[in-house]
Protein backbone atom coordinates (compact mmCIF):
# COMPACT_ATOMS: atom_id res chain seq x y z
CA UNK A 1 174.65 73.42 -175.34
CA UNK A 2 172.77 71.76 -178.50
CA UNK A 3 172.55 74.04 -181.67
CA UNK A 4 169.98 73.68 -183.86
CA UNK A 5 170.47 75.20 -186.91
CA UNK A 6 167.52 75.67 -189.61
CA UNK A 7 168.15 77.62 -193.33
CA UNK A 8 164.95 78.31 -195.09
CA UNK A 9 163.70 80.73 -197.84
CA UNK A 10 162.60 84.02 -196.58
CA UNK A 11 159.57 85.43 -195.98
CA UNK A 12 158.56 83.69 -193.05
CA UNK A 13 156.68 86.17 -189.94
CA UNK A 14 158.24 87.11 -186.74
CA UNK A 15 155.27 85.14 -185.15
CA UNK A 16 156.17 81.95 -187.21
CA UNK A 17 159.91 81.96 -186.48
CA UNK A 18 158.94 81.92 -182.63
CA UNK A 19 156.43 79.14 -183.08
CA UNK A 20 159.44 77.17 -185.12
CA UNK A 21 161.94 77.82 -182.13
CA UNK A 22 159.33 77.12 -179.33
CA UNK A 23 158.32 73.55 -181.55
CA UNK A 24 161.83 73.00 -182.12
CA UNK A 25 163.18 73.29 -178.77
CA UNK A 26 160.09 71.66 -177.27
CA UNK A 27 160.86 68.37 -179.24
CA UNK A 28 164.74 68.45 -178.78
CA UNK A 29 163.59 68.18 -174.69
CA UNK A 30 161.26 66.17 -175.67
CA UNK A 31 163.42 63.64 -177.31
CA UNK A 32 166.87 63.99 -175.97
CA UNK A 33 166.13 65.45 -172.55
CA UNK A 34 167.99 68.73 -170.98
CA UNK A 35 166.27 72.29 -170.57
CA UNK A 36 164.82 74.26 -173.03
CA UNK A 37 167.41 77.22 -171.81
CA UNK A 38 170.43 74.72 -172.70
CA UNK A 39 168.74 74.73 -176.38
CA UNK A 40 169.45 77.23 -178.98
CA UNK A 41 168.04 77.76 -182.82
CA UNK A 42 169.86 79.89 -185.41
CA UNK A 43 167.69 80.56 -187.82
CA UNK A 44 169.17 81.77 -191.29
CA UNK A 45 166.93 82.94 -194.33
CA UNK A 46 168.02 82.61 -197.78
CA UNK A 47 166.60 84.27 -200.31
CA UNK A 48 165.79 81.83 -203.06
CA UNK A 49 168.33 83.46 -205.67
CA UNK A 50 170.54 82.08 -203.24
CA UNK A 51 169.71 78.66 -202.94
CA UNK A 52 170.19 76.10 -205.59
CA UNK A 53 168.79 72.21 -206.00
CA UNK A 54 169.09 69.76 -209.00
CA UNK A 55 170.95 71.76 -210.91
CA UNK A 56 168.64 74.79 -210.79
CA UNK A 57 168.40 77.68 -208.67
CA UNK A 58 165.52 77.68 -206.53
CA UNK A 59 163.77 81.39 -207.94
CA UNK A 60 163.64 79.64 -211.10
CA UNK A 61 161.89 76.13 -209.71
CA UNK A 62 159.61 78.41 -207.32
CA UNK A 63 158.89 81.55 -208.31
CA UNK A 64 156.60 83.70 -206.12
């Protein structure tokens, strides 16, 4: 049962997170065989407050 497991900033659309999974899961068959029911994607949003890179959090390095 491969997990794939994606953390991104928020604010992504329902339709865009199921376009993600079907992409994703499409290229793990794709490129390492199985089913796509054997796949699954955990998708976990941060909000950018949360996240930090370089020594800075990201809401200060992107703001909206």
């Amino acid at each position: 049962m491969p997990i794939i497991r994606v953390e991104m900033f928020s604010g992504r659309t329902p339709e865009q997170k199921r376009a993600l999974v079907r992409e994703l899961t499409d290229a793990f068959v794709n490129a390492a065989g199985g089913t796509p029911q054997s796949v699954h994607v955990v998708i976990t949003d941060v909000d950018k407050g949360d996240w930090g890179s370089g020594g800075q959090l990201c809401s200060d390095k992107f703001p909206d």
